[in-house]
Protein backbone atom coordinates (compact mmCIF):
# COMPACT_ATOMS: atom_id res chain seq x y z
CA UNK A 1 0.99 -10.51 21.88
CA UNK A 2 2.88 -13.08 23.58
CA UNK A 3 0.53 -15.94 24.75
CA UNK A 4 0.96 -19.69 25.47
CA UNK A 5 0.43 -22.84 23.48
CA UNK A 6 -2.03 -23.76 26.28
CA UNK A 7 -3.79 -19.79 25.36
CA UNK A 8 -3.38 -20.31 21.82
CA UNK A 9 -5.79 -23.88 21.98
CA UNK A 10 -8.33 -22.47 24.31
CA UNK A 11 -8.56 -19.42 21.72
CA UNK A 12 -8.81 -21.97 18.85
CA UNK A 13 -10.93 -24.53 20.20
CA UNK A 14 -7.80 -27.93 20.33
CA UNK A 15 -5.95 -28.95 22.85
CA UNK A 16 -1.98 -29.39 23.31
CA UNK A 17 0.20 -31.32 24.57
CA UNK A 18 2.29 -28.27 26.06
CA UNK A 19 0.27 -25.68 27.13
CA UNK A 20 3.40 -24.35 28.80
CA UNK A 21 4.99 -23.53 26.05
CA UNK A 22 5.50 -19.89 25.62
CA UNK A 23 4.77 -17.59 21.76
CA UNK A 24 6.89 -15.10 20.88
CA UNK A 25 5.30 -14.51 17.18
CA UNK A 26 3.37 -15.78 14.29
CA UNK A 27 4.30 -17.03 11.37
CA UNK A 28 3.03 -18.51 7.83
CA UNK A 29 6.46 -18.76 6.16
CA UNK A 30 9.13 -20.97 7.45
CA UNK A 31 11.54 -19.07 5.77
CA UNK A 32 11.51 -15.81 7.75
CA UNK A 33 10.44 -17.61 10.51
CA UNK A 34 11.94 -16.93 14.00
CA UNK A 35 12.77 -19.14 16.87
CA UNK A 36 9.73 -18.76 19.32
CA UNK A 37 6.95 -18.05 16.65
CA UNK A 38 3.93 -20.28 16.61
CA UNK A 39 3.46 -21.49 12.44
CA UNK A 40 0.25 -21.58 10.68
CA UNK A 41 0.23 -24.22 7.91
CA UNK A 42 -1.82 -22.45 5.77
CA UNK A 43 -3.04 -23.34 2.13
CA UNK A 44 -2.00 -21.10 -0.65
CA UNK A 45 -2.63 -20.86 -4.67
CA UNK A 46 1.44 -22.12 -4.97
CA UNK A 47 1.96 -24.23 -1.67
CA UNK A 48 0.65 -26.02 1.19
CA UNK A 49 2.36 -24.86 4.24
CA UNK A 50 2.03 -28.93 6.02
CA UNK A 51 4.99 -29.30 3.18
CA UNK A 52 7.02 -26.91 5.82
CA UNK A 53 6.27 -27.74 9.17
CA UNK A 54 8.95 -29.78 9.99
CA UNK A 55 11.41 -27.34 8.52
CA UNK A 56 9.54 -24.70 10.71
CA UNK A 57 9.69 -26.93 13.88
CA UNK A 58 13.39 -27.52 13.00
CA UNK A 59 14.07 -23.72 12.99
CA UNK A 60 12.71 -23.23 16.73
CA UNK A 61 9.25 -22.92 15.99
CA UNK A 62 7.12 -22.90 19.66
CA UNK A 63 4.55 -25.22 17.70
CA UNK A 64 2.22 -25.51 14.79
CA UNK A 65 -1.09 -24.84 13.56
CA UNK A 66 -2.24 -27.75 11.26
CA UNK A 67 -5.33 -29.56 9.58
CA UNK A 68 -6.37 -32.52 11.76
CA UNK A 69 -5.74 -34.66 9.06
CA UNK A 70 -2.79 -33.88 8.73
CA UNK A 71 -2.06 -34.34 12.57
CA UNK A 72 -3.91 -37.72 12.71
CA UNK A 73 -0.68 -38.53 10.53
CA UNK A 74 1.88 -37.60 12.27
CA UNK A 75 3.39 -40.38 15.02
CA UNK A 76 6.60 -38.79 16.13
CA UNK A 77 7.38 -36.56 18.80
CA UNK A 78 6.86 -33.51 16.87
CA UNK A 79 3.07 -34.61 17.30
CA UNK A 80 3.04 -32.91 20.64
CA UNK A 81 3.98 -29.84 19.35
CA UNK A 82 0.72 -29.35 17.06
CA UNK A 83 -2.66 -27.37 17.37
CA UNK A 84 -5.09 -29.29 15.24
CA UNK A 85 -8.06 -27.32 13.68
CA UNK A 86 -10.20 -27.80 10.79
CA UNK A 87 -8.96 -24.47 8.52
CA UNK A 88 -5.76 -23.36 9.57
CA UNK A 89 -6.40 -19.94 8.04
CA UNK A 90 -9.63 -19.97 9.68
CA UNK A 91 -7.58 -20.61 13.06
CA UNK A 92 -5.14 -17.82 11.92
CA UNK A 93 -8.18 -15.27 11.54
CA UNK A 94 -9.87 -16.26 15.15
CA UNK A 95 -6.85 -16.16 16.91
CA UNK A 96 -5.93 -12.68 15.58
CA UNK A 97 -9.99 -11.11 15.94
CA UNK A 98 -9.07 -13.03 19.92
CA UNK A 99 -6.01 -10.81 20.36
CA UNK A 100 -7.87 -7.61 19.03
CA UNK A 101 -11.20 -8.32 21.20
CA UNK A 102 -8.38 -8.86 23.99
CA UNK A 103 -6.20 -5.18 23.07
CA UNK A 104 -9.70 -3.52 22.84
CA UNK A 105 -8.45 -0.18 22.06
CA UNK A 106 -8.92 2.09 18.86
CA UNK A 107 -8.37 0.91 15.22
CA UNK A 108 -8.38 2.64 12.36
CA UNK A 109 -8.35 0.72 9.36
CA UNK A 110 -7.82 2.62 5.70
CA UNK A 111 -8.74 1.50 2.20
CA UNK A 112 -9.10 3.04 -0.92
CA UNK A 113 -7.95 2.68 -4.82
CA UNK A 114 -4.72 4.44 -4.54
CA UNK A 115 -2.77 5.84 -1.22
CA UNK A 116 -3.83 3.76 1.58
CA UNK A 117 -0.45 2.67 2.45
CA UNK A 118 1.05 6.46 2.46
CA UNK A 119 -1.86 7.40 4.19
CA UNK A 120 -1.81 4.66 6.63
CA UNK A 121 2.30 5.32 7.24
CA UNK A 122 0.87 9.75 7.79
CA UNK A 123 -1.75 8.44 10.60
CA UNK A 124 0.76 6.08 12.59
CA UNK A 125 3.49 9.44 12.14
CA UNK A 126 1.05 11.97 13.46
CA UNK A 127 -0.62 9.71 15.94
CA UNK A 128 2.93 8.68 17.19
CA UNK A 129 3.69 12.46 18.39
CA UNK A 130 1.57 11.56 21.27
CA UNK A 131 0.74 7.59 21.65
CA UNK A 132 2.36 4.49 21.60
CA UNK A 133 1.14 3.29 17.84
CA UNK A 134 1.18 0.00 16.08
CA UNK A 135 0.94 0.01 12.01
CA UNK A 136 0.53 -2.74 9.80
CA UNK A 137 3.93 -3.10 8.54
CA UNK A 138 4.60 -3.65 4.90
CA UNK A 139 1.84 -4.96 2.35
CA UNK A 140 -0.06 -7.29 5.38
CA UNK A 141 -3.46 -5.93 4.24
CA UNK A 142 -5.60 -9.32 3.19
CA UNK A 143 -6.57 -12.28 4.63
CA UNK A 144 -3.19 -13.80 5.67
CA UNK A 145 -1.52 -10.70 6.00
CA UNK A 146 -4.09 -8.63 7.97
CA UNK A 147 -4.00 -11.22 10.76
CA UNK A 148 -0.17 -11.24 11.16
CA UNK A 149 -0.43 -7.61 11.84
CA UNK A 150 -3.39 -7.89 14.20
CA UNK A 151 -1.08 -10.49 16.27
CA UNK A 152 1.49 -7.57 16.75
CA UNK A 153 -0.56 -5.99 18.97
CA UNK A 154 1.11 -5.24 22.55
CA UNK A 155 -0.79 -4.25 25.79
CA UNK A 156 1.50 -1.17 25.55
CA UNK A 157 -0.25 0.11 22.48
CA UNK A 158 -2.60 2.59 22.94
CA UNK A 159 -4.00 2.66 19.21
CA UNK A 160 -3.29 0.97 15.74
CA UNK A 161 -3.57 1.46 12.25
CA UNK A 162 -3.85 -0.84 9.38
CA UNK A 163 -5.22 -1.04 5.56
CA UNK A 164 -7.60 -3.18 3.89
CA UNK A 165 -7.01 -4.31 0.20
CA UNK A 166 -9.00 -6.15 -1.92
CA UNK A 167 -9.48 -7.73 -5.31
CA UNK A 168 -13.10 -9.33 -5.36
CA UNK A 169 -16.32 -8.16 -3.58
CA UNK A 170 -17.12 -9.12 -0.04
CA UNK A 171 -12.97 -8.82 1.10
CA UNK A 172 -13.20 -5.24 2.72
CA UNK A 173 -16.35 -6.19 4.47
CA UNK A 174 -14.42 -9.75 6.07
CA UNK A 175 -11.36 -7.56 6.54
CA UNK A 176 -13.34 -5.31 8.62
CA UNK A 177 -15.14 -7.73 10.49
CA UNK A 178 -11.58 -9.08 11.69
CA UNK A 179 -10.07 -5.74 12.61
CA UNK A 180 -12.88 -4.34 13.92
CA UNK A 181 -12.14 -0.74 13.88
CA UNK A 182 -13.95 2.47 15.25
CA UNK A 183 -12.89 4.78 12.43
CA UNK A 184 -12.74 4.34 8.56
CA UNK A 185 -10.94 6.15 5.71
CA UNK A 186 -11.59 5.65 2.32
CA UNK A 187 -8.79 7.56 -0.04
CA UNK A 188 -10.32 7.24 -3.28
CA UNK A 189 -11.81 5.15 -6.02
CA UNK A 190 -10.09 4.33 -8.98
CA UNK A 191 -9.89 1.96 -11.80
CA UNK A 192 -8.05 -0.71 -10.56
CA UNK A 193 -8.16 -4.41 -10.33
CA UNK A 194 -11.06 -4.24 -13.18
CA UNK A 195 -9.91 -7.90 -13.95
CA UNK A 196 -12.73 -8.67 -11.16
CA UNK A 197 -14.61 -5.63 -11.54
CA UNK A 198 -16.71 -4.66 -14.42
CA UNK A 199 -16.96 -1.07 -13.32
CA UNK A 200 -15.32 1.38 -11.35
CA UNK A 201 -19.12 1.85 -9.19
CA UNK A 202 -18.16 -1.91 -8.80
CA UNK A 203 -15.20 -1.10 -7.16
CA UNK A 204 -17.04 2.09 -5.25
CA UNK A 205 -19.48 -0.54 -3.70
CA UNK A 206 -16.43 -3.16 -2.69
CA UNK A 207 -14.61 -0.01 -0.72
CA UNK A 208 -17.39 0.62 0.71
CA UNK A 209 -17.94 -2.14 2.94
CA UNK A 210 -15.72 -0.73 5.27
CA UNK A 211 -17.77 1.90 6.19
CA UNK A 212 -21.18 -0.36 5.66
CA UNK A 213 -19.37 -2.21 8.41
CA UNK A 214 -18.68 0.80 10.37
CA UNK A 215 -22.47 1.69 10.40
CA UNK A 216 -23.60 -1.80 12.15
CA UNK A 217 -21.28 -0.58 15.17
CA UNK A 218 -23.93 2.40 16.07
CA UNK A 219 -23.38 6.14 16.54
CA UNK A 220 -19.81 6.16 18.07
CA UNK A 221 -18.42 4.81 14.38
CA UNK A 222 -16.07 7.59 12.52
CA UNK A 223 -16.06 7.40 8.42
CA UNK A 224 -13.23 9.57 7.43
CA UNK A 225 -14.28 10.36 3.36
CA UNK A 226 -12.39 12.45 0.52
CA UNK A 227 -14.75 14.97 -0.53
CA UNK A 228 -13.16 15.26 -4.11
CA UNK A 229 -13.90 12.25 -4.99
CA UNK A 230 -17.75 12.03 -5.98
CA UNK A 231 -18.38 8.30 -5.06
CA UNK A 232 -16.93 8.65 -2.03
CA UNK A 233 -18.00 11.33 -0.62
CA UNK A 234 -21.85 9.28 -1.04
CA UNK A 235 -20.53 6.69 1.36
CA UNK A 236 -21.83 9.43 4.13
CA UNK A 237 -25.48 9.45 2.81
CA UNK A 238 -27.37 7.87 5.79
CA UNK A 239 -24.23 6.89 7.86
CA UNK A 240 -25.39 6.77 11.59
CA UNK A 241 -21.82 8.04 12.76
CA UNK A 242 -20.11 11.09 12.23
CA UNK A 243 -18.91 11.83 8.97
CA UNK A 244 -15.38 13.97 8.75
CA UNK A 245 -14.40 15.02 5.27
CA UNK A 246 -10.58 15.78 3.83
CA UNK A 247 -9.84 17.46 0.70
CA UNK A 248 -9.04 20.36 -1.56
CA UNK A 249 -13.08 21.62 -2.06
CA UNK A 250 -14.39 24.04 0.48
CA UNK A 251 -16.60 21.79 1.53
CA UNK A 252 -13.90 19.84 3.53
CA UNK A 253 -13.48 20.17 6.77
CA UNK A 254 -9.74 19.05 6.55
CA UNK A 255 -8.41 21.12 3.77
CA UNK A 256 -5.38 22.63 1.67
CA UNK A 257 -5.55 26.10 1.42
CA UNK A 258 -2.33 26.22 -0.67
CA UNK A 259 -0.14 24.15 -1.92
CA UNK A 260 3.46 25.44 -3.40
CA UNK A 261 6.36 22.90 -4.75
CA UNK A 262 9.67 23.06 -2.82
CA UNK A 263 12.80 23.21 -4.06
CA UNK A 264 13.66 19.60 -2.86
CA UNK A 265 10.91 18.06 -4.60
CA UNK A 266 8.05 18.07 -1.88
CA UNK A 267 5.47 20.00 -1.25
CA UNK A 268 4.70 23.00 1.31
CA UNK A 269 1.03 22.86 2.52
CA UNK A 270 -1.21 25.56 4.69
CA UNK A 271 -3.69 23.40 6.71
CA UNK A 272 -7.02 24.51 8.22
CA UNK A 273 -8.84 22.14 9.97
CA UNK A 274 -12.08 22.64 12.49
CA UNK A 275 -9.49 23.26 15.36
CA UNK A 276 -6.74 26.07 13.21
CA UNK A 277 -4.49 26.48 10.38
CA UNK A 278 -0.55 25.10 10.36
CA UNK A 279 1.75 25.30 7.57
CA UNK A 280 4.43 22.36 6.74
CA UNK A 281 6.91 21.06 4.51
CA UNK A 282 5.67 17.63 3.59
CA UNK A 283 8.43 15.83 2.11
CA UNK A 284 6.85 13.98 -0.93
CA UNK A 285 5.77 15.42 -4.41
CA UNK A 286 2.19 16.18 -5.70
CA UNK A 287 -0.89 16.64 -5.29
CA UNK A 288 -1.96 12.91 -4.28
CA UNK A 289 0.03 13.13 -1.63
CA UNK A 290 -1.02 16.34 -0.04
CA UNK A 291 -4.22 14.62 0.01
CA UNK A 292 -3.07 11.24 1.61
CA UNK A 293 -1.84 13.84 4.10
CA UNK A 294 -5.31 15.43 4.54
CA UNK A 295 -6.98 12.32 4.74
CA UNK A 296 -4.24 11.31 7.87
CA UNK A 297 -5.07 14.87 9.48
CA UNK A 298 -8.78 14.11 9.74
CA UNK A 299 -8.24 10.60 10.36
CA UNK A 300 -6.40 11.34 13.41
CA UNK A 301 -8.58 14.45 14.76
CA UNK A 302 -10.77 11.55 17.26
CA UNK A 303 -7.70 11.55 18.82
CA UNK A 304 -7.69 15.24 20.12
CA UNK A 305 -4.48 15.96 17.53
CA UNK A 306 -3.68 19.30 16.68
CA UNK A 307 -2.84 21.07 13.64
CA UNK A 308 0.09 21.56 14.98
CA UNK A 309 1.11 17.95 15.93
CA UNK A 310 -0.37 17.20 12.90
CA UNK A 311 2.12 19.55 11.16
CA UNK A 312 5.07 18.48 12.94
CA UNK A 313 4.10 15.07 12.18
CA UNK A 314 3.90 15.20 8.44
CA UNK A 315 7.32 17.59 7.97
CA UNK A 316 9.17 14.66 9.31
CA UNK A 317 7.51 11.64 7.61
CA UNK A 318 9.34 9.26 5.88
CA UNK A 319 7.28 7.38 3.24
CA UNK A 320 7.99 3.41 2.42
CA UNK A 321 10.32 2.21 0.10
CA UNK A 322 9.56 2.81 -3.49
CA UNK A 323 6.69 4.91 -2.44
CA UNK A 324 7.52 8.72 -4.20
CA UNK A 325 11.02 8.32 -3.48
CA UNK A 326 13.37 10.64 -4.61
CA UNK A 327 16.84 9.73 -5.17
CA UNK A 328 19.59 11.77 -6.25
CA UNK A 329 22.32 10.33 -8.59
CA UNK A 330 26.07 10.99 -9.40
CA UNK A 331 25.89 13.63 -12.20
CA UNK A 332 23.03 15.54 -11.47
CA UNK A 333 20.08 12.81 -11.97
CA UNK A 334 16.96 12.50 -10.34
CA UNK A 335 14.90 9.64 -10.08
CA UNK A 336 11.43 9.48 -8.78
CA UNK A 337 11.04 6.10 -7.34
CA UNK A 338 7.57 5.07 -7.23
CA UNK A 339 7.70 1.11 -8.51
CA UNK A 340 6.19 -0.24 -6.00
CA UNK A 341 3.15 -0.33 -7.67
CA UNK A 342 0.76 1.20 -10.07
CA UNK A 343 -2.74 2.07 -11.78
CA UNK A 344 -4.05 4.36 -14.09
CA UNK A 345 -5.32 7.19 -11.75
CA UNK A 346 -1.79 6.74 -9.61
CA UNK A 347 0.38 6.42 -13.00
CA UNK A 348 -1.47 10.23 -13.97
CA UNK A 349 -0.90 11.84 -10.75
CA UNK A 350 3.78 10.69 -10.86
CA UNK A 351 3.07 12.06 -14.52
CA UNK A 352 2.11 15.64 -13.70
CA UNK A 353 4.51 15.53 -10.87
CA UNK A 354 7.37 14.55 -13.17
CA UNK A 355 5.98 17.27 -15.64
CA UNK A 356 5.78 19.62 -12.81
CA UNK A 357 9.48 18.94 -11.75
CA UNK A 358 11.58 22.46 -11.83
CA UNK A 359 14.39 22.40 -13.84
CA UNK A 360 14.51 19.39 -15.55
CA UNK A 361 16.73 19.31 -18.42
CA UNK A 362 14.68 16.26 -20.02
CA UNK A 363 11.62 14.68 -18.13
CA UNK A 364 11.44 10.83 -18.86
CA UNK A 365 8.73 8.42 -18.25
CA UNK A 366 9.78 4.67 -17.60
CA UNK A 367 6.75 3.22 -17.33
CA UNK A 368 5.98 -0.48 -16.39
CA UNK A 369 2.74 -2.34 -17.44
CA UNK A 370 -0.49 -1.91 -14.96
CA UNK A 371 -1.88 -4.91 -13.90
CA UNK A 372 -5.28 -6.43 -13.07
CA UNK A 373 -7.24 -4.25 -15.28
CA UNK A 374 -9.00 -6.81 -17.13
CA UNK A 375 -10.47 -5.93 -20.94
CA UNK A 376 -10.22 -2.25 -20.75
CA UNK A 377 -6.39 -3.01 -20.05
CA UNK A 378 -4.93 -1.37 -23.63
CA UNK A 379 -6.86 1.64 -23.85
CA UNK A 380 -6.04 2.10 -20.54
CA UNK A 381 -2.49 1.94 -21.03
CA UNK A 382 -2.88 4.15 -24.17
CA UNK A 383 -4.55 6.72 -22.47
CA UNK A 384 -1.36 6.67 -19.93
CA UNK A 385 0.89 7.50 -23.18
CA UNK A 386 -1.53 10.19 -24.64
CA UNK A 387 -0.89 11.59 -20.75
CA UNK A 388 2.42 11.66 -21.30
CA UNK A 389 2.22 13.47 -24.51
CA UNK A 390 -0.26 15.45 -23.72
CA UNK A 391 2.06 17.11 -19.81
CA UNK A 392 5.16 17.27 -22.15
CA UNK A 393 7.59 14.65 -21.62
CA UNK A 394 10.38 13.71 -23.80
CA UNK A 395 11.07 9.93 -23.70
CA UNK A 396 8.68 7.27 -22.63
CA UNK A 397 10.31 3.54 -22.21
CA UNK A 398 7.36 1.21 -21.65
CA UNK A 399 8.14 -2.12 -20.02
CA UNK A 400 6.30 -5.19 -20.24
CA UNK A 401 3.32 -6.42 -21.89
CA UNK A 402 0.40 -4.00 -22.23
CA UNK A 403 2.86 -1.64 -21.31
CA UNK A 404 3.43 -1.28 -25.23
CA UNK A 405 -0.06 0.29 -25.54
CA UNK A 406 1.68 3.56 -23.50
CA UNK A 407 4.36 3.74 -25.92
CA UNK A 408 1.61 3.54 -28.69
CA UNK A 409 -0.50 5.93 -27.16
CA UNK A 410 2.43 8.07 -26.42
CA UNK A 411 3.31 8.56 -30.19
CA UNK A 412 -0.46 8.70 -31.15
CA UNK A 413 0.06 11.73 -28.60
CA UNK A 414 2.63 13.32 -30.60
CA UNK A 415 5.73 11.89 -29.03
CA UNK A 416 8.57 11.09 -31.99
CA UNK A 417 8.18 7.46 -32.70
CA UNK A 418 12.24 7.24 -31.98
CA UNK A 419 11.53 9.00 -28.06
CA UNK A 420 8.47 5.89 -27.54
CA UNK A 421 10.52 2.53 -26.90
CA UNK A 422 9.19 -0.85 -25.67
CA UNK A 423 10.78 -3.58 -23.97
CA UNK A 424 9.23 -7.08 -23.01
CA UNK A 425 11.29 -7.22 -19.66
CA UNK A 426 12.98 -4.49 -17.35
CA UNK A 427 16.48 -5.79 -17.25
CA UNK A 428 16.56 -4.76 -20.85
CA UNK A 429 14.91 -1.39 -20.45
CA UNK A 430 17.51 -0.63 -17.34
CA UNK A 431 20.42 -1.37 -19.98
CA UNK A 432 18.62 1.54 -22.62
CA UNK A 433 18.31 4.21 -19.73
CA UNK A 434 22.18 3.64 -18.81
CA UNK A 435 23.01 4.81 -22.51
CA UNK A 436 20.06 7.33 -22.40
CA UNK A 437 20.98 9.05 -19.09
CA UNK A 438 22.61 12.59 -19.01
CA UNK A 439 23.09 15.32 -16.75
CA UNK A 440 19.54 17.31 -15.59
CA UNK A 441 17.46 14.32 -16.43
CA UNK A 442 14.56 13.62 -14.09
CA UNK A 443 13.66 9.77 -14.31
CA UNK A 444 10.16 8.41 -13.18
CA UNK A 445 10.19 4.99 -12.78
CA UNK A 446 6.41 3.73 -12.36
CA UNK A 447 4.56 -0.20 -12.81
CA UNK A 448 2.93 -2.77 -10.73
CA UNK A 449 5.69 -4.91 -8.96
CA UNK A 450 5.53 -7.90 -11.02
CA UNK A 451 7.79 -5.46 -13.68
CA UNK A 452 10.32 -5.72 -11.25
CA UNK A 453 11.43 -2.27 -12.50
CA UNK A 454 13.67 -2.00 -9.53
CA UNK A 455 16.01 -2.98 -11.99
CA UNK A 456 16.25 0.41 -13.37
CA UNK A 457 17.06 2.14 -10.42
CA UNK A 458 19.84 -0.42 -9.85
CA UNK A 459 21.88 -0.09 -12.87
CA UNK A 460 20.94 4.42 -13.24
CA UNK A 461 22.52 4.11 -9.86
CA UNK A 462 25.94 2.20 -10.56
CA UNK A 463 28.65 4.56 -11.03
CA UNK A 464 30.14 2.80 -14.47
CA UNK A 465 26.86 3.91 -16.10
CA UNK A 466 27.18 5.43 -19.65
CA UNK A 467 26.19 8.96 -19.70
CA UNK A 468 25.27 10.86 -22.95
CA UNK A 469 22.15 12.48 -24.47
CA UNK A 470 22.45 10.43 -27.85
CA UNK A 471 20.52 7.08 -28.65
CA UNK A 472 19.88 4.61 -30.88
CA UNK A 473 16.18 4.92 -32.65
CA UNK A 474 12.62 3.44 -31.87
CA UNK A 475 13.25 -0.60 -29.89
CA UNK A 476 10.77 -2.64 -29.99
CA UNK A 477 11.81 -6.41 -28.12
């Protein structure tokens, strides 16, 4: 929302020295910073943004937000182009709840263990059939990035979506406070991010302080709950709004009748929902995502959607990058591209979609190591290779760290040792799949990002690849 400097100080509480000058954007990173956006010198676990200011000011910034001590510092011109505050991420969060008090139109805001972003990117498609719709773009789902998105909000929009992550208790419930919205979705609970947790109830009670939040908003509030999940579906008990469930149970009101595989790799769906029935082609694989897709559906009936918008919606979504992506290679290869990120319940569900996969000549797991999952890390990982085992694929090639607990628990499965390989780092483990690949094979490529196993897809994808069905035994590096 464009605003002054002048706008931006009465918001925050300072003053200016040009209250003329106009905002185009925001900004915490002076490297994708744009002429025109106002930058917030926020603190960080790896940098202090006040190191970047003048770079930012250098690169057209309109101004920046900074600690008073650091302003009482400064005694050159670029003095006049400061907003001091005492917490510039504190000034970053009021600034951005300002804006949204200012839009004041309907929010939804999604969280959950697994799916929120695919769910969130299924609301803003259906939604957009009708309304002018702003999303949270990329990952900008915590306490820096939330607030970014919020300050992308345009008179013009007529309703927004965003998601909430977390990784300690009382984040959802701040998140919420910030974004304010009228109607909640919770995908799922999961075990993930048990580094902070010590239980996956833990985890239940951290997702749901969005819809604790929703309940101190009265009546009008919206909780939008999977009814297959057990925990979940509990966050209704006692809620003072309504209560709209999604799922595959009977019990749903937003549900999949029945679900067939297509011949492309997604999925083709018969919805009923309070209002009728549709049928679509939803162009991802599995399960999971038929239910990120019912959890969009009922997520966007407050907005008088139906089924059929909803359908034509979904058969034309386009999921994010690395999100279930399916890419077809020179010589017949598939590759499931889902390394963005992982966990153990999102890990299972790409497993029985690989294992699902029709004609695969070989089905083959690479699978990077999960992260965040505190203590119960290797048996967690194991359990991923006993999956493996277990659904009938060939060749698991575990990357990274615990990772080697999935090629473990892959041969403790029944896998031949010489099909289970390990590999401390994906560059290596791309190099083993370009001798490994042959014609038919269907690749999934799974881990949390800091695998980097976008690697992998680079060098299955570069035409000098090595093709053949022969390889050396068991590698352990």
């Amino acid at each position: 929302m464009n605003l002054t400097l002048g706008e931006v100080a009465a918001y925050l509480g300072t003053t200016c020295d040009r209250e003329a000058q106009p905002v185009t954007g925001y900004s915490i990173d002076s490297r994708t910073l744009r002429a025109g956006d106002l930058f917030f010198a926020v603190s960080g676990p790896r940098f202090d943004g006040h190191d970047f200011v003048r770079k930012a000011l250098e690169s057209g910034a309109s101004g920046a937000v900074v600690r008073e001590v650091f302003y009482e510092g400064v005694r050159d011109v670029s003095r006049s182009f400061m907003l001091p505050v005492g917490n510039t991420l504190g000034a970053l969060q009021m600034l951005a709840l300002e804006v949204r008090r200012k839009w004041g139109k309907r929010l939804i805001a999604v969280t959950g263990s697994a799916g929120k972003s695919t769910t969130k990117e299924m609301i803003a498609a259906i939604l957009s059939r009708r309304l002018n719709v702003l999303r949270s773009p990329r990952n900008l789902n915590n306490d820096f990035g939330l607030p970014l998105a919020l300050l992308k909000l345009e008179p013009e929009h007529e309703a927004a979506v965003v998601e909430l992550a977390m990784s300690a208790p009382g984040e959802i419930a701040r998140l919420a406070r910030l974004a304010e919205p009228q109607i909640g979705v919770v995908t799922n609970v999961a075990a993930v991010h048990l580094q902070f947790f010590d239980s996956v109830d833990a985890i239940a009670r951290a997702k749901r302080e969005l819809i604790d939040y929703l309940a101190t908003t009265g009546p009008s509030a919206i909780a939008v709950l999977n009814a297959d999940d057990e925990r979940v579906g509990k966050f209704g008990e006692g809620f003072p709004g309504r209560v709209v469930t999604f799922g595959f149970s009977t019990q749903a009101e937003f549900r999949a009748m029945e679900v067939k595989a297509a011949q492309d790799g997604g999925s083709l769906v018969k919805l009923t929902t309070p209002k009728g029935t549709a049928e679509f082609s939803l162009p991802l694989p599995g399960r999971h995502n038929v239910a990120n897709a019912l959890a969009a559906a009922a997520a966007c009936s407050p907005f008088g959607i139906t089924a059929r918008e909803t359908a034509e919606g979904l058969a034309g979504f386009k999921n994010l990058h690395q999100r279930s992506e399916i890419l077809t290679l020179p010589g017949d290869v598939t590759v499931i591209n889902d390394s963005y990120n992982s966990n153990p319940l999102a890990m299972e569900r790409m497993i029985e979609v690989l294992t699902a996969w029709p004609g695969a000549r070989r089905r083959i797991v690479v699978a990077g190591e999960m992260l965040e999952l505190g203590p119960t890390a290797p048996e967690l990982h194991r359990e991923v290779g006993r999956k493996c085992a277990q659904t009938g694929v060939d060749r698991v090639i575990a990357v990274q760290g615990d990772a080697r607990y999935i090629a473990e628990g892959a041969v403790e499965g029944g896998i031949p040792s010489s099909h289970a390989h390990f590999f401390n780092d994906a560059k290596p483990a791309a190099e083993f799949c370009r001798t490994l690949v042959a014609p038919g094979d269907v690749f999934l490529v799974k881990g949390s990002r800091g695998v980097h196993l976008e690697a992998v897809i680079e060098l299955l994808a570069k035409k000098d690849r090595v093709d053949g069905s022969q390889t050396p035994g068991n590698r352990t590096q």
